[in-house]
C-alpha atoms as a PDB file:
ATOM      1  CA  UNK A   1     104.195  99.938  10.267  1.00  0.00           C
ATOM      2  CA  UNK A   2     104.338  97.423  12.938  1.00  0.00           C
ATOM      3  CA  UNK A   3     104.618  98.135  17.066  1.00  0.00           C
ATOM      4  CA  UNK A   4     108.077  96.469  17.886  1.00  0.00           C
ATOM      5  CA  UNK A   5     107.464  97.238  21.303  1.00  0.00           C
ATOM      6  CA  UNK A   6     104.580  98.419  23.419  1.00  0.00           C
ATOM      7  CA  UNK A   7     104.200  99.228  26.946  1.00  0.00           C
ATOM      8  CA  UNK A   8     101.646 100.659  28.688  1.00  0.00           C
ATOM      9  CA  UNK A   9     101.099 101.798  32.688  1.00  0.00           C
ATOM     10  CA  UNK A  10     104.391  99.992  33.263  1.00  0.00           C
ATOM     11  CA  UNK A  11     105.230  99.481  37.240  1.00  0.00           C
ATOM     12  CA  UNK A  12     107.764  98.073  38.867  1.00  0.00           C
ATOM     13  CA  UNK A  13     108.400  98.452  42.688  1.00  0.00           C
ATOM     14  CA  UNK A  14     110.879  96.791  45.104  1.00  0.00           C
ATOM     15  CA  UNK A  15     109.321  97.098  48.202  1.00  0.00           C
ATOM     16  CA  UNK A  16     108.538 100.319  48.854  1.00  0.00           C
ATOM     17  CA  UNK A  17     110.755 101.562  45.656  1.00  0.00           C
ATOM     18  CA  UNK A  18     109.064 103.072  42.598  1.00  0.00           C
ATOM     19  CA  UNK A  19     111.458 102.060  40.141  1.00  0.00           C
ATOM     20  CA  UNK A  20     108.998 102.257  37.059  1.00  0.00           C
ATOM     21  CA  UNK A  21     105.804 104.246  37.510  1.00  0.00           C
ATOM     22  CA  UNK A  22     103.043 104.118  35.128  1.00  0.00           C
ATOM     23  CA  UNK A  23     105.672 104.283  32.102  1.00  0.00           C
ATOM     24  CA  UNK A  24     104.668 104.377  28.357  1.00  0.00           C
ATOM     25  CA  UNK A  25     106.672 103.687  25.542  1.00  0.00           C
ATOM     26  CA  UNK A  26     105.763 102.598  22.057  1.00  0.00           C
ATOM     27  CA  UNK A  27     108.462 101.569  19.599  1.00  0.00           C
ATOM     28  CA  UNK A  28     108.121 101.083  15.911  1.00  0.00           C
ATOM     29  CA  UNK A  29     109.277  98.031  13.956  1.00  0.00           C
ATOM     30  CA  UNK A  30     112.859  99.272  12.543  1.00  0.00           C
ATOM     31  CA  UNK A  31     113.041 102.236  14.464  1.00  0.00           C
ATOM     32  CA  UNK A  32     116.509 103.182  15.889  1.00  0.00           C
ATOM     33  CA  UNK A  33     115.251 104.181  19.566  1.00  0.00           C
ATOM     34  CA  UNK A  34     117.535 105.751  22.101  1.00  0.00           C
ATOM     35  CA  UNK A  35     116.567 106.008  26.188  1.00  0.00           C
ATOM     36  CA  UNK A  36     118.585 108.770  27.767  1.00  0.00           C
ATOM     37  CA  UNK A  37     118.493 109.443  31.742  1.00  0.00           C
ATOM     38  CA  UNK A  38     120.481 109.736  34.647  1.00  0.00           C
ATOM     39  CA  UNK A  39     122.059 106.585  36.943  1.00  0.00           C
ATOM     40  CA  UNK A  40     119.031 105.281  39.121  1.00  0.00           C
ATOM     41  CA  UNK A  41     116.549 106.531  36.602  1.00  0.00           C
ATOM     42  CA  UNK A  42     115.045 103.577  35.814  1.00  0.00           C
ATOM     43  CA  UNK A  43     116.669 102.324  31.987  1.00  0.00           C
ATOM     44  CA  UNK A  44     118.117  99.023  33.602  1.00  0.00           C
ATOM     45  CA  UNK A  45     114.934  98.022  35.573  1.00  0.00           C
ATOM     46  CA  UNK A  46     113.189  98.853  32.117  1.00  0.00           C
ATOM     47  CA  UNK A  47     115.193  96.297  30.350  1.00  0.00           C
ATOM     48  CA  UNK A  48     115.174  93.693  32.734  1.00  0.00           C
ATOM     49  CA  UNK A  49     110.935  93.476  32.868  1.00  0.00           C
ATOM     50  CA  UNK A  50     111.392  93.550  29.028  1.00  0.00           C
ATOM     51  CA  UNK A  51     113.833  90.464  28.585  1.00  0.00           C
ATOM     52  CA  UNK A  52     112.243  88.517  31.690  1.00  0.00           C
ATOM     53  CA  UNK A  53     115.074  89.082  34.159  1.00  0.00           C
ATOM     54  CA  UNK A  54     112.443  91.133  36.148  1.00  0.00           C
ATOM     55  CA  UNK A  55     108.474  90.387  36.764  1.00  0.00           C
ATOM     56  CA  UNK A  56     106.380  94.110  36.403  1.00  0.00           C
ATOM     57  CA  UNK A  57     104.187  94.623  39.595  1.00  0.00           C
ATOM     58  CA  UNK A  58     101.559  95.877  36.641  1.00  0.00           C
ATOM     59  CA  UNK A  59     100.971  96.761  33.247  1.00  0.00           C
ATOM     60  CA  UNK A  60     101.607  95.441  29.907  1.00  0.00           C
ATOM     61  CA  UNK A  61     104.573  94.921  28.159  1.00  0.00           C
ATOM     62  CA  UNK A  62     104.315  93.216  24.708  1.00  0.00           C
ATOM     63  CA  UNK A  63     106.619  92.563  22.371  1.00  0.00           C
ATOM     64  CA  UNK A  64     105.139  92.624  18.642  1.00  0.00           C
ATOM     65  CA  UNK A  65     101.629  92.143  19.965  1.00  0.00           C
ATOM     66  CA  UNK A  66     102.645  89.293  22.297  1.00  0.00           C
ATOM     67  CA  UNK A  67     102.927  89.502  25.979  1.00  0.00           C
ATOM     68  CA  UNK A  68     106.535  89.366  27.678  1.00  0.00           C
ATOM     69  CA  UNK A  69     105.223  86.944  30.259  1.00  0.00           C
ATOM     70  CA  UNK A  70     102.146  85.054  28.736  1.00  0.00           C
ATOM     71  CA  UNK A  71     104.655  84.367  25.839  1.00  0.00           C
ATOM     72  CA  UNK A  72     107.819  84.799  26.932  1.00  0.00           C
ATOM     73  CA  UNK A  73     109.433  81.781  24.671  1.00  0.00           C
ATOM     74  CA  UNK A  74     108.000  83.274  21.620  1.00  0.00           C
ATOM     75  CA  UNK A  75     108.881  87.322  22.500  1.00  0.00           C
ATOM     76  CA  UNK A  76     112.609  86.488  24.216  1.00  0.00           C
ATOM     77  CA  UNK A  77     113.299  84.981  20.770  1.00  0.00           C
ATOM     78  CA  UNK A  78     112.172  88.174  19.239  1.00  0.00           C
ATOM     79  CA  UNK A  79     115.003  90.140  21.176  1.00  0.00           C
ATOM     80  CA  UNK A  80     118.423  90.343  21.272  1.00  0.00           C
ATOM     81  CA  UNK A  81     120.699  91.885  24.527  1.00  0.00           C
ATOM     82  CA  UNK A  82     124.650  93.317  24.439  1.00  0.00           C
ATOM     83  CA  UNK A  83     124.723  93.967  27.863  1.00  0.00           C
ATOM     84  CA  UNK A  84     126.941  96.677  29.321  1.00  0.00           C
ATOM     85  CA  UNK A  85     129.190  94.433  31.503  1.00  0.00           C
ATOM     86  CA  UNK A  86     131.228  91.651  29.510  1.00  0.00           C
ATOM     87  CA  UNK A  87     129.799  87.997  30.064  1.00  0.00           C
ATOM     88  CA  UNK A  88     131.731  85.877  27.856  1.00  0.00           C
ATOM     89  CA  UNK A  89     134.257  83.593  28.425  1.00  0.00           C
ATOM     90  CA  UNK A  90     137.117  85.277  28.015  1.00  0.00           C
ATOM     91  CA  UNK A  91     139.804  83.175  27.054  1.00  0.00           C
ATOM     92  CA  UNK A  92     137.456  81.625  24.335  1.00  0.00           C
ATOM     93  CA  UNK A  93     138.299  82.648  20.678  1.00  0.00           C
ATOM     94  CA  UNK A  94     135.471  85.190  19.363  1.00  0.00           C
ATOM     95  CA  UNK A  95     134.377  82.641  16.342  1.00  0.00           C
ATOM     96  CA  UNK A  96     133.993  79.669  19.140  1.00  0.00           C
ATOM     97  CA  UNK A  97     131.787  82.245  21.511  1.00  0.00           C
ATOM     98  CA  UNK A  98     129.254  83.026  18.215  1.00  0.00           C
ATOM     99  CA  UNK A  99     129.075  79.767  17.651  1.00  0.00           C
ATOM    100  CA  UNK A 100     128.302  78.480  21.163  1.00  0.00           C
ATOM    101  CA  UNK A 101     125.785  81.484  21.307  1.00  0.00           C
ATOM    102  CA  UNK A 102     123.803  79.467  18.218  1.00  0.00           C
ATOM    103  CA  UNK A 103     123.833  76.588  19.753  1.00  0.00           C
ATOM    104  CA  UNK A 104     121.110  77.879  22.399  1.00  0.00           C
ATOM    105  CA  UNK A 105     119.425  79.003  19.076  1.00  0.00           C
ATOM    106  CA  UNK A 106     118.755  75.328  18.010  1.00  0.00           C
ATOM    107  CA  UNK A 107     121.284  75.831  15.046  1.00  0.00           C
ATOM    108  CA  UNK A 108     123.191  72.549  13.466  1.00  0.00           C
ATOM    109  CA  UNK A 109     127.097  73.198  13.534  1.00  0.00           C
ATOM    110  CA  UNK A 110     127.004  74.329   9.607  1.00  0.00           C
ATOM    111  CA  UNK A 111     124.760  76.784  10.326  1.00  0.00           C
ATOM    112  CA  UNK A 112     126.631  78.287  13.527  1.00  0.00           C
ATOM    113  CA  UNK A 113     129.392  78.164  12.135  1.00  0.00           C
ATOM    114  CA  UNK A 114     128.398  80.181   8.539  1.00  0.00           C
ATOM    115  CA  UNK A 115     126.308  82.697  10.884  1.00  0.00           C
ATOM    116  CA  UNK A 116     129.162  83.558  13.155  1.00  0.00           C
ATOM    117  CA  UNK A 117     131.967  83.989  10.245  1.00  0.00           C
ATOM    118  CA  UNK A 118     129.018  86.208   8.798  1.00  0.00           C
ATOM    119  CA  UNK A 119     128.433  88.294  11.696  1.00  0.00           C
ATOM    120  CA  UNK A 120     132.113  88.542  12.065  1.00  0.00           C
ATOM    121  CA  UNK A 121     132.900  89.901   8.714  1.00  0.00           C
ATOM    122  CA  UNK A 122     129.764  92.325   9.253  1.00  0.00           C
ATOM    123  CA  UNK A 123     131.543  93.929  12.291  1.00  0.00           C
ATOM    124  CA  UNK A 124     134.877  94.031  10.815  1.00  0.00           C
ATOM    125  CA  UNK A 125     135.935  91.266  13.324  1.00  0.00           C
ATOM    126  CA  UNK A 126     136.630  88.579  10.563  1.00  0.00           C
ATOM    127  CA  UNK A 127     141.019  88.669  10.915  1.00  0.00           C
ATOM    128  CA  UNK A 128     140.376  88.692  14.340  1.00  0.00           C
ATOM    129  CA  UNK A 129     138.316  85.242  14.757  1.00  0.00           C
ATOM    130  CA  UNK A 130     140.781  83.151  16.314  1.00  0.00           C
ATOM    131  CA  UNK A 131     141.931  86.053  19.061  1.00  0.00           C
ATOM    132  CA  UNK A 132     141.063  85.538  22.083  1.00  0.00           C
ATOM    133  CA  UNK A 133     137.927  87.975  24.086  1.00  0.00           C
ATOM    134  CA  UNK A 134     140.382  88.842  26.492  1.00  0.00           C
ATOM    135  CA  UNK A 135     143.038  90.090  24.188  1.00  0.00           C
ATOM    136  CA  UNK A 136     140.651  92.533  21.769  1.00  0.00           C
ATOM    137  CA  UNK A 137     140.660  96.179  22.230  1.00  0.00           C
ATOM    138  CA  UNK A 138     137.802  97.890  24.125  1.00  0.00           C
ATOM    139  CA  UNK A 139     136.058  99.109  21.035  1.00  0.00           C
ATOM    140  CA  UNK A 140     136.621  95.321  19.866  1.00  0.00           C
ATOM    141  CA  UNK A 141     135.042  93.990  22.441  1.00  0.00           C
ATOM    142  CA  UNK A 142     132.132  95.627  22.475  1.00  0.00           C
ATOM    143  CA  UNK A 143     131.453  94.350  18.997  1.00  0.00           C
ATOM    144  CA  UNK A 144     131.760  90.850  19.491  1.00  0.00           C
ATOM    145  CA  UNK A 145     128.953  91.383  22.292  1.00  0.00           C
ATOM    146  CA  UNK A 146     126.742  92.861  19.472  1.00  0.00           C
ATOM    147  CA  UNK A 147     127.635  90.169  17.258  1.00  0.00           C
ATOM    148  CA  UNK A 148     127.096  87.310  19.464  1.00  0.00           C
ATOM    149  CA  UNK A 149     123.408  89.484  20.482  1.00  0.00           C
ATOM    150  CA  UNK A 150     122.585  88.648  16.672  1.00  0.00           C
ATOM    151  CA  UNK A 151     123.119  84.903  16.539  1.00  0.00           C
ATOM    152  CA  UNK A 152     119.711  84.582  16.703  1.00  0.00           C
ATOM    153  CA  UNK A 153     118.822  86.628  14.094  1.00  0.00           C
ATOM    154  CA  UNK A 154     116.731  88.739  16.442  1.00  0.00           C
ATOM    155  CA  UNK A 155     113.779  91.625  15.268  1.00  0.00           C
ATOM    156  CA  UNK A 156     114.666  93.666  18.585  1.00  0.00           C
ATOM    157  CA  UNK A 157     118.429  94.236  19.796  1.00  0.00           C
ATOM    158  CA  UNK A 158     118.730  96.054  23.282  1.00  0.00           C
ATOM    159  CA  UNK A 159     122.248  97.910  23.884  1.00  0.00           C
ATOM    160  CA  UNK A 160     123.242  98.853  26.935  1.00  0.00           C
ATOM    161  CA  UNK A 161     125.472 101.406  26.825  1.00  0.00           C
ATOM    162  CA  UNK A 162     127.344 100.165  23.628  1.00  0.00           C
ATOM    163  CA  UNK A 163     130.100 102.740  23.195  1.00  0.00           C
ATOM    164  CA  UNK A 164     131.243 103.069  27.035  1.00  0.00           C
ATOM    165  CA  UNK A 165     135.020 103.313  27.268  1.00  0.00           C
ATOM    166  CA  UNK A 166     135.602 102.902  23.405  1.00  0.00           C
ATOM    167  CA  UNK A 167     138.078 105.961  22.179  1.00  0.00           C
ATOM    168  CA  UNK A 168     136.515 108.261  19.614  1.00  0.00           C
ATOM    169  CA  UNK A 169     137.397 106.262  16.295  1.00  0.00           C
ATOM    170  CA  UNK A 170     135.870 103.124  17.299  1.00  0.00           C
ATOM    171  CA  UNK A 171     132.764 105.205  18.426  1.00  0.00           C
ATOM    172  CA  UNK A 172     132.418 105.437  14.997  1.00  0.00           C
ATOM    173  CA  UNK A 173     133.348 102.402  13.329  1.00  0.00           C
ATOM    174  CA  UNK A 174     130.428 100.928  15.822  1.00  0.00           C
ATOM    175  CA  UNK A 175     127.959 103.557  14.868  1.00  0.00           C
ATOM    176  CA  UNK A 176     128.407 102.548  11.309  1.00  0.00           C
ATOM    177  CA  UNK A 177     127.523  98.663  12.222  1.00  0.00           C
ATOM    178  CA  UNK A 178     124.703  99.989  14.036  1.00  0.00           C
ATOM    179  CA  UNK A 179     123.621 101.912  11.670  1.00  0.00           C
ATOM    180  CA  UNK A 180     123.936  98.465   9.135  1.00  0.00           C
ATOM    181  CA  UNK A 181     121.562  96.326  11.497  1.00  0.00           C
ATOM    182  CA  UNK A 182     119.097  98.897  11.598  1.00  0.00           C
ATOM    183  CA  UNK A 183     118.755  99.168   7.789  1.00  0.00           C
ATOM    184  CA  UNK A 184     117.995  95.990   7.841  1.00  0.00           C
ATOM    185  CA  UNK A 185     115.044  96.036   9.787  1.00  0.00           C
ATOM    186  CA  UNK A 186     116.498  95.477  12.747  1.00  0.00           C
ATOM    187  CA  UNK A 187     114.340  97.715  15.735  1.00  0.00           C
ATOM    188  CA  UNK A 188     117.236  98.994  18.096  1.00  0.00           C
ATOM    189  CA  UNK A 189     116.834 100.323  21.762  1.00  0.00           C
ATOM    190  CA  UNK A 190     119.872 102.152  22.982  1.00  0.00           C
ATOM    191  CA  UNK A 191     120.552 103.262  26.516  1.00  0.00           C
ATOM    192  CA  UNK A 192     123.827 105.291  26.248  1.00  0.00           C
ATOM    193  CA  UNK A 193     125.592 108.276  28.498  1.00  0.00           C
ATOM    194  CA  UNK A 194     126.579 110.113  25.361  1.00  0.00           C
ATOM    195  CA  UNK A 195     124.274 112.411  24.055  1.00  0.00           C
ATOM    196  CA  UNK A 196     125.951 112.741  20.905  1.00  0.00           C
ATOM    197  CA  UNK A 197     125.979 109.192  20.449  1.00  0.00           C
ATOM    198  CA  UNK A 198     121.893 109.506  20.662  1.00  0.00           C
ATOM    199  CA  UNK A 199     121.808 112.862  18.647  1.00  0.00           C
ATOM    200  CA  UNK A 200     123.819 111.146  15.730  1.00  0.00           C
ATOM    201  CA  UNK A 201     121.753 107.629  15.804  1.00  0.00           C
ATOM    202  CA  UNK A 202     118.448 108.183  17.007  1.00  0.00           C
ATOM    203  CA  UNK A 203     115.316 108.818  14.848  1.00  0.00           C
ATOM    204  CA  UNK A 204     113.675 109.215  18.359  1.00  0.00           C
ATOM    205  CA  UNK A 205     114.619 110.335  22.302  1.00  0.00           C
ATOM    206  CA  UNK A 206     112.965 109.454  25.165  1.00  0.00           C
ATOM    207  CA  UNK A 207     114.404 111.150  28.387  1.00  0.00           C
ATOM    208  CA  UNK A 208     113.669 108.805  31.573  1.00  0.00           C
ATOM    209  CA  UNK A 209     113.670 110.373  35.274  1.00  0.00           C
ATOM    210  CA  UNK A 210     112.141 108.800  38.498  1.00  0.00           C
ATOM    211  CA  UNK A 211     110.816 105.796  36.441  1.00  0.00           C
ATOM    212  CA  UNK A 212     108.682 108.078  34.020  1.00  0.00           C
ATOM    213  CA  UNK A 213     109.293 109.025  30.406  1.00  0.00           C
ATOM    214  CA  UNK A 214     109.336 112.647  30.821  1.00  0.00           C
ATOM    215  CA  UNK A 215     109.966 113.552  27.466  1.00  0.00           C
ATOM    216  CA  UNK A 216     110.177 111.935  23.737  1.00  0.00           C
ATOM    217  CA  UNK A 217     110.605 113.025  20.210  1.00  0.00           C
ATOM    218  CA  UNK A 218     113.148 113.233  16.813  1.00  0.00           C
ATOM    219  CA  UNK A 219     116.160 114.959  18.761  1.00  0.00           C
ATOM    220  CA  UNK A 220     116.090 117.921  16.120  1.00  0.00           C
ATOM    221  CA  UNK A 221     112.345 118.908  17.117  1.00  0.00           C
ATOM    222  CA  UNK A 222     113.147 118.773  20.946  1.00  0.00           C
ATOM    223  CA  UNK A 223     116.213 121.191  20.381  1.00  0.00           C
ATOM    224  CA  UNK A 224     113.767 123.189  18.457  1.00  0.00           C
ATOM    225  CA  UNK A 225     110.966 123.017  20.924  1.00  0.00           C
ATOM    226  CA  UNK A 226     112.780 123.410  24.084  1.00  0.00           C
ATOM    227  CA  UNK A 227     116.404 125.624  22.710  1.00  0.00           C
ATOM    228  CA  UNK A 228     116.522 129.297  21.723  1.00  0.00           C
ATOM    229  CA  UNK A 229     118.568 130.237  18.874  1.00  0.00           C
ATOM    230  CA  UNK A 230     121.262 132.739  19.656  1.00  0.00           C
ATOM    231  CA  UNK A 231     124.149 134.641  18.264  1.00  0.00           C
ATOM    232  CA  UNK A 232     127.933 134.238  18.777  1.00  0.00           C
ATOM    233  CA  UNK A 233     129.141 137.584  18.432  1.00  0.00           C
ATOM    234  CA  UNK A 234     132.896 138.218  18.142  1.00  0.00           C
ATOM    235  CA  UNK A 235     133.280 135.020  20.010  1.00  0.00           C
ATOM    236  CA  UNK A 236     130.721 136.074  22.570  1.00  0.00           C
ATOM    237  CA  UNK A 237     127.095 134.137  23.055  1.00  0.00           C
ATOM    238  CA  UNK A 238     124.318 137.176  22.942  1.00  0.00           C
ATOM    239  CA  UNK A 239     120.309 136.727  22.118  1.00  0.00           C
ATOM    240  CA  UNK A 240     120.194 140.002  19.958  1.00  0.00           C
ATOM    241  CA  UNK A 241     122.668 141.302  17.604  1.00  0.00           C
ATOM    242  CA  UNK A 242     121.349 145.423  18.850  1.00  0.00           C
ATOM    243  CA  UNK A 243     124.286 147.650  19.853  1.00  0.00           C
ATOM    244  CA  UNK A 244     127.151 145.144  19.211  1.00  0.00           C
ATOM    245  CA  UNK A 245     129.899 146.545  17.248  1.00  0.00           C
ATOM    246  CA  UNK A 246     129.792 142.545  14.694  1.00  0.00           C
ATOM    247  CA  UNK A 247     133.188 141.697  12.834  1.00  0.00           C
ATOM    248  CA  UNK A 248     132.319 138.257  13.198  1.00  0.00           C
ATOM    249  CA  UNK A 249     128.451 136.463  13.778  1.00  0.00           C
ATOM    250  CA  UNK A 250     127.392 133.120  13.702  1.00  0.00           C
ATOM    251  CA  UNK A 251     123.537 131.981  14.088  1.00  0.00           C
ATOM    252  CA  UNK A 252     123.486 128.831  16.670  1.00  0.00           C
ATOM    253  CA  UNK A 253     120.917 126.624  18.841  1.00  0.00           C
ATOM    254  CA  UNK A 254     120.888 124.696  21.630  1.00  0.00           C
ATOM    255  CA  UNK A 255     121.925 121.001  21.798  1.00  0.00           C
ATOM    256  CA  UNK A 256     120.065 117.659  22.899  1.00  0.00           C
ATOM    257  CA  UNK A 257     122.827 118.254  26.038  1.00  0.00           C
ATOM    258  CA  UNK A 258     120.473 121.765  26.601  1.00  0.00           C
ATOM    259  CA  UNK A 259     117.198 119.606  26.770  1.00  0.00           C
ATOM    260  CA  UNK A 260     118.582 117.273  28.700  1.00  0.00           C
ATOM    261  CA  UNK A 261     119.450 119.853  31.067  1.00  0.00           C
ATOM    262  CA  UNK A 262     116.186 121.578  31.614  1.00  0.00           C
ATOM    263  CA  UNK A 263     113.910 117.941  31.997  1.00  0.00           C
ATOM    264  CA  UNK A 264     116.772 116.138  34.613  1.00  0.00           C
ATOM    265  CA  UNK A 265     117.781 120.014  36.187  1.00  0.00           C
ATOM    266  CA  UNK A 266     121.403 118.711  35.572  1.00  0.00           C
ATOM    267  CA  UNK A 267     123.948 117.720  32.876  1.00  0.00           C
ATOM    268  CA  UNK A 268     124.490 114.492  31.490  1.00  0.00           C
ATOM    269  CA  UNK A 269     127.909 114.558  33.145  1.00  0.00           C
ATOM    270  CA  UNK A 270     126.705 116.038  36.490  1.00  0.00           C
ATOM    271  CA  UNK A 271     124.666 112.797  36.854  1.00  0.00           C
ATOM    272  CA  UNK A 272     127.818 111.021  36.222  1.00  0.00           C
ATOM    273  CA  UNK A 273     129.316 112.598  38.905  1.00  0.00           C
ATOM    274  CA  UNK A 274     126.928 112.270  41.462  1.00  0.00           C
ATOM    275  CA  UNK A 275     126.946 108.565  40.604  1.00  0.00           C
ATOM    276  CA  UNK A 276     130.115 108.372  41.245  1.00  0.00           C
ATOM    277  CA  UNK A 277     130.444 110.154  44.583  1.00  0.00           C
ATOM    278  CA  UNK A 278     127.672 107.523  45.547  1.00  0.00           C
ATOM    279  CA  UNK A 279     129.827 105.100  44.997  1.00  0.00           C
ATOM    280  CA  UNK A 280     132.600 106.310  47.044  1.00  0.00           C
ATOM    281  CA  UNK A 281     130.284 106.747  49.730  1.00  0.00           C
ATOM    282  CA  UNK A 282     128.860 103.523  49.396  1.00  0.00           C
ATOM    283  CA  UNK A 283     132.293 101.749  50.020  1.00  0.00           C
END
């Protein structure tokens, strides 16, 4: 199988700020990647040296054997970005925004227009062509920045935190679009803040901290590697079933929340909240 996406020794620096140091990654063509880490960590800077929008200080960064910079017409065609922050016009209707996206594509109106009524019936967005950006739901929104990410028919699609502030059923209804690019073919890199959303996804992990990969695998062979089993005994979590009175037992294990955990030292939503109180501070 192909490299998608290879990166080797990757540094960044601003100033005297280690943002990426000495990072590896290798991605698989049609893999469904996720990057997991805490605010500061490193995922954005990561994306940015991979689409161009930041030069690396060293390494190598190439996207299906060609080299972001050296060939950076040829591998920025290759990839595809939904960004986490909406930057669409947003009193545009959602067909007119796909098709202005294929327009910096080189495509003739026919074909914009035939693409975009095709990406919008993929992402169940089709009744809702004519609606304005503005006016969509959260969940809604989110989707039409996927969509438009595809106009180009890209081999690579970067999501940036895809799901953020989309109520549980959409969740869902996006995972299963996500889930229909990738089978077909389509390599996807997800940075996301739920860990469930990378658990149910992700053929692979990679944890990011201090601008390193510290840790990468299938999420079921981390929690197996790095989580005990244990026993919930009459409602109560024990490690050995000796010298309980049992009415009731269930056999558990950790979660990719637990492994997160022991790599960062904190929770997924600890990190939130410490980003947070940053901000406060900050202002």
């Amino acid at each position: 199988m192909a490299v998608a996406l290879e990166i080797h020794q990757l540094k960044k620096h601003y100033g005297s700020l280690v943002a990426l140091n000495n990072l590896e990654l290798s991605i698989s063509e049609g893999e469904f990647f996720g990057l997991l880490g805490p605010n500061g960590a490193g995922k954005t800077t990561l994306i940015k040296t991979i689409i161009g929008l930041a030069r690396r200080t060293s390494g190598s960064i190439k996207v299906f054997g060609k080299d972001v910079e050296k060939d950076y017409l040829y591998t920025r065609k290759m990839i595809g970005v939904a960004a986490q922050e909406p930057n669409i016009d947003h009193y545009s209707p959602i067909q007119r925004v796909l098709e202005f996206q294929g327009g910096y594509h080189g495509m003739n109106k026919n074909d914009r227009r035939e693409k975009a009524l095709a990406l919008l019936k993929q992402f169940g967005l089709i009744e809702k062509r004519k609606a304005m950006f503005k006016f969509l739901s959260g969940g809604m929104q989110r989707r039409v920045m996927i969509a438009r990410s595809m106009m180009g028919s890209p081999k690579i699609l970067i999501l940036d935190e895809p799901s953020a502030g989309v109520d549980v059923e959409q969740r869902h209804e996006l995972w299963n679009a996500l889930r229909d690019v990738n089978k077909q073919g389509v390599t996807i890199i997800l940075t996301t803040h739920y860990i469930d959303e990378a658990e149910e996804l992700c053929e692979r992990i990679g944890i990011i901290n201090k601008g390193e990969i510290e840790l990468m695998g299938n999420p079921q062979q981390l929690i197996n590697k790095y989580c005990d089993q244990y026993f919930m005994v009459n409602g109560e979590k024990r490690k050995t079933l000796e010298g309980h009175d049992v009415r009731d037992v269930e056999v558990k294990q950790g979660s990719l929340e637990e492994v997160f955990l022991k790599v960062i030292g904190k929770s997924m939503h600890e990190c939130e909240q410490d980003s947070e109180a940053s901000k406060d501070v900050s202002l």
